[in-house]
Structure formats: C-alpha cells, structure tokens
PDB file of N, CA and C in Angstrom:
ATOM      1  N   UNK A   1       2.533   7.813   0.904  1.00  0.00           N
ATOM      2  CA  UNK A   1       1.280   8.415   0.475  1.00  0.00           C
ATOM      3  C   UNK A   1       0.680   7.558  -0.644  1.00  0.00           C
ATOM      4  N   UNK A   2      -0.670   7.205  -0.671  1.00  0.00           N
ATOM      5  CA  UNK A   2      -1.462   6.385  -1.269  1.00  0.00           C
ATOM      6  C   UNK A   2      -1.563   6.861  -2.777  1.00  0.00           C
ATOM      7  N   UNK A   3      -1.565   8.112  -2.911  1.00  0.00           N
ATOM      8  CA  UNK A   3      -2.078   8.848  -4.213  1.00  0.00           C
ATOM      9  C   UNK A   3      -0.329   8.816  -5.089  1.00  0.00           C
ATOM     10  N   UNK A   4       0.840   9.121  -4.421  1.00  0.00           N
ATOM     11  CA  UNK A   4       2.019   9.075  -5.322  1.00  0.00           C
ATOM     12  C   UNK A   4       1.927   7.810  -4.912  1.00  0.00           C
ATOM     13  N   UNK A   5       1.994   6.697  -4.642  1.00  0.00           N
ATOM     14  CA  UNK A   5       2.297   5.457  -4.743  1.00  0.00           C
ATOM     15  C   UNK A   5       1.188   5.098  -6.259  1.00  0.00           C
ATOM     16  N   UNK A   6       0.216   5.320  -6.584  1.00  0.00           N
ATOM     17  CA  UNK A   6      -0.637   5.065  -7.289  1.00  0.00           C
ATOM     18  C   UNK A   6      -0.058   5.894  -8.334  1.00  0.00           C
ATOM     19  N   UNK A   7       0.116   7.342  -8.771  1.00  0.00           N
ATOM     20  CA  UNK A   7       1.298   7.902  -9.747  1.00  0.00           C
ATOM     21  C   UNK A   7       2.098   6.946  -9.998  1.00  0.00           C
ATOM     22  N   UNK A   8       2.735   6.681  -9.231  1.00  0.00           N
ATOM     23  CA  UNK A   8       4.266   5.483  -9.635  1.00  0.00           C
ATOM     24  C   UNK A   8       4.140   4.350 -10.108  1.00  0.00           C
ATOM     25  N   UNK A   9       3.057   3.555  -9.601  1.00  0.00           N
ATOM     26  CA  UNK A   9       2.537   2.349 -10.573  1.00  0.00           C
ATOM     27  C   UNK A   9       2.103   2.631 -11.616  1.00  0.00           C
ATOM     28  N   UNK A  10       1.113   3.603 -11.856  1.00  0.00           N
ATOM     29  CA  UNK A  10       0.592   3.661 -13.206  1.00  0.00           C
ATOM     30  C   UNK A  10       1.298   4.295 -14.401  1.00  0.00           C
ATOM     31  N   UNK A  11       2.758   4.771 -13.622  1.00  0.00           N
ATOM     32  CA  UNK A  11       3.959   5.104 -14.929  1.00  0.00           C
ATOM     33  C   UNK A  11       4.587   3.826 -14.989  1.00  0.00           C
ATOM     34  N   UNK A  12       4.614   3.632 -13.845  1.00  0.00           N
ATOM     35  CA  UNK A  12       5.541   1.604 -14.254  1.00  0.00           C
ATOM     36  C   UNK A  12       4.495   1.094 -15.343  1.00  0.00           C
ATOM     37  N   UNK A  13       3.468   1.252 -15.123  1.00  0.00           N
ATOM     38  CA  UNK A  13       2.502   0.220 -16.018  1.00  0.00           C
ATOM     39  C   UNK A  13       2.305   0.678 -17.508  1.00  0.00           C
ATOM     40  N   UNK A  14       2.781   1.963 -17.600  1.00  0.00           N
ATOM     41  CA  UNK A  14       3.085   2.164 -18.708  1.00  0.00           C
ATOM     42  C   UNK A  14       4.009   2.153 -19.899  1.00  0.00           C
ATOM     43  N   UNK A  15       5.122   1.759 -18.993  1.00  0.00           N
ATOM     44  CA  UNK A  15       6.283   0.663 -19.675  1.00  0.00           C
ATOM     45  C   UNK A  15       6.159  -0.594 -19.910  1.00  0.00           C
ATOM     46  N   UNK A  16       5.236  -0.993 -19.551  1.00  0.00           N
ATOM     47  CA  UNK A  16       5.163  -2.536 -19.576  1.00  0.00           C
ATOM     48  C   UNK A  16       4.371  -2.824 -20.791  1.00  0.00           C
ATOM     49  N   UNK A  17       4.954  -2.876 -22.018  1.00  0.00           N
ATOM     50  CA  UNK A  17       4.587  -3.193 -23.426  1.00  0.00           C
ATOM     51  C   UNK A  17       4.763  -4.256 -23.585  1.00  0.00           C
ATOM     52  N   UNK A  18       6.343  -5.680 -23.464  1.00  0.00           N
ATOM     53  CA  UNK A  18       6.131  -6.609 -23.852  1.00  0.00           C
ATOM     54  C   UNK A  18       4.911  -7.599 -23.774  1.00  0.00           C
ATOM     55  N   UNK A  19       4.680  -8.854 -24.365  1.00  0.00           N
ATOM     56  CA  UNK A  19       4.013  -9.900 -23.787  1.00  0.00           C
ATOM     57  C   UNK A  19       3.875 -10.387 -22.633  1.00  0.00           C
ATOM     58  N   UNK A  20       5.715 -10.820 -22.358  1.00  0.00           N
ATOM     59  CA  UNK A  20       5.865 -11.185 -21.024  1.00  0.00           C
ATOM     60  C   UNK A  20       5.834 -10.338 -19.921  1.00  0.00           C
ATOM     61  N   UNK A  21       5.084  -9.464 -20.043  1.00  0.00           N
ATOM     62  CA  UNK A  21       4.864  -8.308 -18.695  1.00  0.00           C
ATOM     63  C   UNK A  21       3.557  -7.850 -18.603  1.00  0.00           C
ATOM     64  N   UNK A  22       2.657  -8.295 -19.499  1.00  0.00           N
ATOM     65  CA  UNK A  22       1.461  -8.295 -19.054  1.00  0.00           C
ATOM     66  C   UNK A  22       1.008  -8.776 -18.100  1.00  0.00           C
ATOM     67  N   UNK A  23       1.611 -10.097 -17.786  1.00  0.00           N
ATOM     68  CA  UNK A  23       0.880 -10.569 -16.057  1.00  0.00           C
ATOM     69  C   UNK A  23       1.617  -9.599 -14.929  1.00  0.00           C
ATOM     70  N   UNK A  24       2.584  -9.174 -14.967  1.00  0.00           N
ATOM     71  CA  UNK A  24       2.852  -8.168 -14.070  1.00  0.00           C
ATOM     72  C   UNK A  24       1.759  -7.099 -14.145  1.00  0.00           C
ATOM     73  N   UNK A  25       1.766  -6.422 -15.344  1.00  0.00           N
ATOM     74  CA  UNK A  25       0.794  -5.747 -15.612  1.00  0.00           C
ATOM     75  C   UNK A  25      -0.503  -5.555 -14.989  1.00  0.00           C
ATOM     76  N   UNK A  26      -0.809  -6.214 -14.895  1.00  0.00           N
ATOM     77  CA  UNK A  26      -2.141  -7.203 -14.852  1.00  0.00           C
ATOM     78  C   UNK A  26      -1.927  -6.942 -12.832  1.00  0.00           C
ATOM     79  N   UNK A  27      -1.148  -7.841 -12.468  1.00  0.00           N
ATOM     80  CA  UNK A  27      -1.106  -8.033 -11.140  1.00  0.00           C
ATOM     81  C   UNK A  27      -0.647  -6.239 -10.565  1.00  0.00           C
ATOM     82  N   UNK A  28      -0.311  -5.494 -11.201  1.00  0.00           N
ATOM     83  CA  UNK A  28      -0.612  -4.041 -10.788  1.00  0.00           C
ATOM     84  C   UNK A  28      -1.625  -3.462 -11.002  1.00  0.00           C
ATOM     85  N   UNK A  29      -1.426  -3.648 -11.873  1.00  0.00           N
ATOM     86  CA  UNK A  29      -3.445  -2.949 -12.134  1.00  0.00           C
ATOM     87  C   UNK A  29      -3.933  -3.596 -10.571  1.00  0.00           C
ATOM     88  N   UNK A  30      -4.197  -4.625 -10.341  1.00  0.00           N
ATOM     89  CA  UNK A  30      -4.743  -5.290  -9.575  1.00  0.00           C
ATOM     90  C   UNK A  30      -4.576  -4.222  -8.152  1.00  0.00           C
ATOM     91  N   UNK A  31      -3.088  -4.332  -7.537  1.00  0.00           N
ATOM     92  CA  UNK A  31      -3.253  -3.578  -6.392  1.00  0.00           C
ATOM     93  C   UNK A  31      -3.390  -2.342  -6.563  1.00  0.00           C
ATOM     94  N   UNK A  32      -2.826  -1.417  -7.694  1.00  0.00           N
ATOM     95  CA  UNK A  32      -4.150  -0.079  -7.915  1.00  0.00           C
ATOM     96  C   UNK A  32      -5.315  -0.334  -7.575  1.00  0.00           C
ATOM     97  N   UNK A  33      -6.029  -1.312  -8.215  1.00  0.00           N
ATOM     98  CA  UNK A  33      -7.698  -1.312  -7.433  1.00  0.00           C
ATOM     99  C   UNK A  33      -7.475  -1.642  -5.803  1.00  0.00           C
ATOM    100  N   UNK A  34      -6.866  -2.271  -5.402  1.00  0.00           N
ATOM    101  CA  UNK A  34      -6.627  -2.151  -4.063  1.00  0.00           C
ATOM    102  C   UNK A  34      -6.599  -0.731  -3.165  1.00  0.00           C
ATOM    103  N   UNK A  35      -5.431  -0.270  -3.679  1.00  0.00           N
ATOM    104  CA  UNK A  35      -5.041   0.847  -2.879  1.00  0.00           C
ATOM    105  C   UNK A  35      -6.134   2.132  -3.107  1.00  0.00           C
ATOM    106  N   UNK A  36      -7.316   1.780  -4.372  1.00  0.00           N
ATOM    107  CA  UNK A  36      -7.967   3.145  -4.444  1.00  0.00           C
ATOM    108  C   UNK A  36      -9.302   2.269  -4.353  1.00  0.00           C
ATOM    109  N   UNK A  37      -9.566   1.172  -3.455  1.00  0.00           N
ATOM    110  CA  UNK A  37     -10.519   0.953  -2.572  1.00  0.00           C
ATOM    111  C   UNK A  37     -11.138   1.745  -1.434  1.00  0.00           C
ATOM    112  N   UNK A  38     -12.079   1.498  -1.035  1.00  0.00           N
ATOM    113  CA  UNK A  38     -12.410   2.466   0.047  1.00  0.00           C
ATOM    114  C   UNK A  38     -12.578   1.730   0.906  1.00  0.00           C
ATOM    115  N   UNK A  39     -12.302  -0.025   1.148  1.00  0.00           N
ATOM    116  CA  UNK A  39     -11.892  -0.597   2.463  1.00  0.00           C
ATOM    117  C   UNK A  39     -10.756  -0.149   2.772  1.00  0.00           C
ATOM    118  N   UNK A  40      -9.918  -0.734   1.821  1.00  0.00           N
ATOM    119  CA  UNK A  40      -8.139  -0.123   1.498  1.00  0.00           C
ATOM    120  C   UNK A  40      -8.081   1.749   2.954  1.00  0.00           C
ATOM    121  N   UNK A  41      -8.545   2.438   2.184  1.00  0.00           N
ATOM    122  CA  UNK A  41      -8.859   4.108   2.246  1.00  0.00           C
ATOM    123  C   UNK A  41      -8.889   3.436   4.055  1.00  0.00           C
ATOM    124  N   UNK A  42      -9.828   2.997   4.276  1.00  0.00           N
ATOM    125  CA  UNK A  42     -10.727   3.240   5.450  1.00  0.00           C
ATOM    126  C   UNK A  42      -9.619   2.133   6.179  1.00  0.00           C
ATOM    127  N   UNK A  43      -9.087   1.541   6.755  1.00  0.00           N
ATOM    128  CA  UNK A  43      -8.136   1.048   7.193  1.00  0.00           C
ATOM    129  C   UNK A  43      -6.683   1.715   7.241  1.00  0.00           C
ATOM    130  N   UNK A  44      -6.699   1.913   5.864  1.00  0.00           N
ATOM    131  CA  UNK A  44      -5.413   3.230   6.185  1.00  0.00           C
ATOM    132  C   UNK A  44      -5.577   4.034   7.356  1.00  0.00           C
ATOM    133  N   UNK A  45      -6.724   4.783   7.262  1.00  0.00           N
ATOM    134  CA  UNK A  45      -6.924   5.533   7.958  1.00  0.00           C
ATOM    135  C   UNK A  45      -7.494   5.402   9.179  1.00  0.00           C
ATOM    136  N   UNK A  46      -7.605   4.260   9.658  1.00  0.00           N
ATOM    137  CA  UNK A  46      -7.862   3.648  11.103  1.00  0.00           C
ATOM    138  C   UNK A  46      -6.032   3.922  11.845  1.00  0.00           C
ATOM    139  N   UNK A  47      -5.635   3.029  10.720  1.00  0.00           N
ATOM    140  CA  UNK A  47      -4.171   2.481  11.264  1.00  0.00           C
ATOM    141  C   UNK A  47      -3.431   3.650  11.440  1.00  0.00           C
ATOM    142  N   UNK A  48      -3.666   4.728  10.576  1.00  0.00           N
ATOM    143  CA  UNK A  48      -2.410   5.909  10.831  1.00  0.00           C
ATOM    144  C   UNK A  48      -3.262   6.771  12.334  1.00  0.00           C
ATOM    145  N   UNK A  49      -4.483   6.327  12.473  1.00  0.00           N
ATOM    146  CA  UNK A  49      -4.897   7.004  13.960  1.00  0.00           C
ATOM    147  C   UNK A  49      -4.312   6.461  14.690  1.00  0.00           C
ATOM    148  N   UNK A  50      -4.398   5.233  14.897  1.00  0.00           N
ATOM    149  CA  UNK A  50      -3.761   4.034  15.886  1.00  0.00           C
ATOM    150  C   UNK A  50      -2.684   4.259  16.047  1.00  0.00           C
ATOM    151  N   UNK A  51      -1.381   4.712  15.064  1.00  0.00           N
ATOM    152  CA  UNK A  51       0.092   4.665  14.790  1.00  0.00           C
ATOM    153  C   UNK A  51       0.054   6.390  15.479  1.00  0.00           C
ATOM    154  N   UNK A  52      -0.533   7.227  15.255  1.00  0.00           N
ATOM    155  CA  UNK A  52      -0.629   8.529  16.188  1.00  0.00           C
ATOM    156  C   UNK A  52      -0.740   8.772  17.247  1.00  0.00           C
ATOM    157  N   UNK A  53      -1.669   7.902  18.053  1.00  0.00           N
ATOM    158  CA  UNK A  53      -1.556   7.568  19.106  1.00  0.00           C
ATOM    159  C   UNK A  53      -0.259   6.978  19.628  1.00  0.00           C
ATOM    160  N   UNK A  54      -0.191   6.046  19.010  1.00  0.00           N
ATOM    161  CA  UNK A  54       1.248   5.045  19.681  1.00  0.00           C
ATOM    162  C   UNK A  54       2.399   6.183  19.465  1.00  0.00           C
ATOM    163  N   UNK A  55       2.342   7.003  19.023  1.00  0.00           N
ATOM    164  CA  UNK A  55       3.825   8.236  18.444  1.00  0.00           C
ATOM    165  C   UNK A  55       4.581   7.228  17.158  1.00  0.00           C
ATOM    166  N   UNK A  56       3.833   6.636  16.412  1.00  0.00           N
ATOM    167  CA  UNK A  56       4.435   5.459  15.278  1.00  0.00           C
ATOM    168  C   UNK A  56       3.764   6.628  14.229  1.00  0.00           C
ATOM    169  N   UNK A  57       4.632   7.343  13.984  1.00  0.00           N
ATOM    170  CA  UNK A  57       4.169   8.100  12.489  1.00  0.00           C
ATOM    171  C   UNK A  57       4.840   8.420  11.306  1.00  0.00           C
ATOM    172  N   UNK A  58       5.746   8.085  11.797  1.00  0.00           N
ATOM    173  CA  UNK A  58       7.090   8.000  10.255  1.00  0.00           C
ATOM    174  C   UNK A  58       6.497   7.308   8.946  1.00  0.00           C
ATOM    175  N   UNK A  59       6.693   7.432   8.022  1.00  0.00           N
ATOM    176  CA  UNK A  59       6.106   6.722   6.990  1.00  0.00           C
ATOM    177  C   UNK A  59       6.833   5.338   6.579  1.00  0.00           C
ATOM    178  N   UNK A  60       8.462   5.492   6.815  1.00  0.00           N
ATOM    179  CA  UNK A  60       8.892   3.878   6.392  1.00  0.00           C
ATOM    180  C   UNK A  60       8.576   3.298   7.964  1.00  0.00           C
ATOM    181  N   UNK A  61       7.594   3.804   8.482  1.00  0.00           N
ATOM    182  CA  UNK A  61       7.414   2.656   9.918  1.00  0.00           C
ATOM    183  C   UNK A  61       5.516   2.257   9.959  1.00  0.00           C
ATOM    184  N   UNK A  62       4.902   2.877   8.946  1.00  0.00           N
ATOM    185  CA  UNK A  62       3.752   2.591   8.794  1.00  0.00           C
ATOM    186  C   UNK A  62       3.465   1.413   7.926  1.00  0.00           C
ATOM    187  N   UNK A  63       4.429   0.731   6.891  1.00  0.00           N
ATOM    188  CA  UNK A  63       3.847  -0.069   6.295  1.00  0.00           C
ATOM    189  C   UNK A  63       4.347  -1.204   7.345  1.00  0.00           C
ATOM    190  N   UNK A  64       5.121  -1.703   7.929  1.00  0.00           N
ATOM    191  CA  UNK A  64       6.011  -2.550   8.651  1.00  0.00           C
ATOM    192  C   UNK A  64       4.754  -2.244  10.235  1.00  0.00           C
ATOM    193  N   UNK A  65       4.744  -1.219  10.954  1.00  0.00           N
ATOM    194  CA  UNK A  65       4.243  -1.429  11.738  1.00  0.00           C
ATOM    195  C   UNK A  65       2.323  -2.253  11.531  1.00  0.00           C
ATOM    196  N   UNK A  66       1.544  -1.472  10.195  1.00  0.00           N
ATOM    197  CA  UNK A  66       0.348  -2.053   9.326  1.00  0.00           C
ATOM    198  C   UNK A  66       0.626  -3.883   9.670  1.00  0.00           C
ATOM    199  N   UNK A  67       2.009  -4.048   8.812  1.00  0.00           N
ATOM    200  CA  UNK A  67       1.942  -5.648   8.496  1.00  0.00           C
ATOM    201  C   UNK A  67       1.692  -6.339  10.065  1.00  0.00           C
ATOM    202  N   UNK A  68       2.468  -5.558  11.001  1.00  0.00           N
ATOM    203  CA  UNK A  68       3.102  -6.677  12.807  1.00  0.00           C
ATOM    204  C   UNK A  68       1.169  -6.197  12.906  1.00  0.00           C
ATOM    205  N   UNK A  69       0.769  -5.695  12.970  1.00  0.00           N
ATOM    206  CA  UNK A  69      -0.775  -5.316  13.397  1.00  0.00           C
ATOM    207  C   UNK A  69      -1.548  -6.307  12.682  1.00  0.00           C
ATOM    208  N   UNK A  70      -1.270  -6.669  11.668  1.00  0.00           N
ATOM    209  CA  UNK A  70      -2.311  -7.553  11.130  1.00  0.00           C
ATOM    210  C   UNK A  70      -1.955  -8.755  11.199  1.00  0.00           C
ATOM    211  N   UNK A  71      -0.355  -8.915  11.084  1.00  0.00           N
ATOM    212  CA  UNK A  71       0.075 -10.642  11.190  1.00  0.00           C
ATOM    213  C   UNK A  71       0.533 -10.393  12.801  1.00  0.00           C
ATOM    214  N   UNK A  72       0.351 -10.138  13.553  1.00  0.00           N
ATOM    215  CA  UNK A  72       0.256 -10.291  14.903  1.00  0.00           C
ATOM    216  C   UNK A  72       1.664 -10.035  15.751  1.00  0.00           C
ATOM    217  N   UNK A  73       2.666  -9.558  15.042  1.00  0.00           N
ATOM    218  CA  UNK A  73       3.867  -9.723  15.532  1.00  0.00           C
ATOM    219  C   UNK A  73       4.096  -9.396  16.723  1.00  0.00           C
ATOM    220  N   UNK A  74       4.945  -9.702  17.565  1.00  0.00           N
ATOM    221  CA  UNK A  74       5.063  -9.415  18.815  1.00  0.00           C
ATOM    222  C   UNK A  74       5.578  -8.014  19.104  1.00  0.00           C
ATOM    223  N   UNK A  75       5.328  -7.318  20.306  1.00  0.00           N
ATOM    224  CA  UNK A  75       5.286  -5.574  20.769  1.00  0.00           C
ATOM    225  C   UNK A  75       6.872  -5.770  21.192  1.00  0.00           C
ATOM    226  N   UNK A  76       7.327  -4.967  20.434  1.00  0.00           N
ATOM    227  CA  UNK A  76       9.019  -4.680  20.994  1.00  0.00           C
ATOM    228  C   UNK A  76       9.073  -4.451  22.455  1.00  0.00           C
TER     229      UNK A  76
END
C-alpha cells in the first residue's frame, strides 16, 4: 500500500539527523514525491487492474510482476 509505504519513509527520514545521511535523506524525500505523484497514482492503478485481470493480486507479486511489465521480462 502506497500511503503506509509513505508512513514508513517519512519515519525513516526522521532519523536521519547525521550529515552523512542527508543524501539518503534527500534521495527519499525524492521517491516520496514519486510515490505521491499522480502519474505514480495513475499507473498504480492501471497495473493493479491489469494484475486483476491476470488473477496476479498478491501484494509481494505486484511490485516484481510492475518491474517484468515494464522491463519486459519474459511470461512464465
């Protein structure tokens, strides 16, 4: 789920006080703006139609099945 995945980064990001974790920092912040995009949104929600159809609806099989859909992987 998009919204606790976004909870969970933004408590990680709130540990991240040193110096040397600001570019992490930084590079989360980053995919927060990603994930609370509304291309982001709107692709999600293409792909979990697509994955409903196919009977692909488990959640540890949506990010893995997302990636073979976009980098082309071959159909089991």
């Amino acid at each position: 789920d998009t919204d606790r995945a976004l909870v969970l980064l933004e408590e990680y990001c709130k540990k991240l006080r040193k110096p040397e974790e600001q570019q992490l920092k930084k590079a989360i912040r980053k995919v927060m703006g990603i994930f609370k995009s509304s291309l982001f949104q709107a692709l999600l929600g293409s792909f979990k139609k697509k994955a409903t159809r196919h009977g692909t609806t488990s959640h540890t099989s949506l990010p893995a099945a997302l990636a073979c859909d976009v980098l082309g992987c071959p159909k089991a």
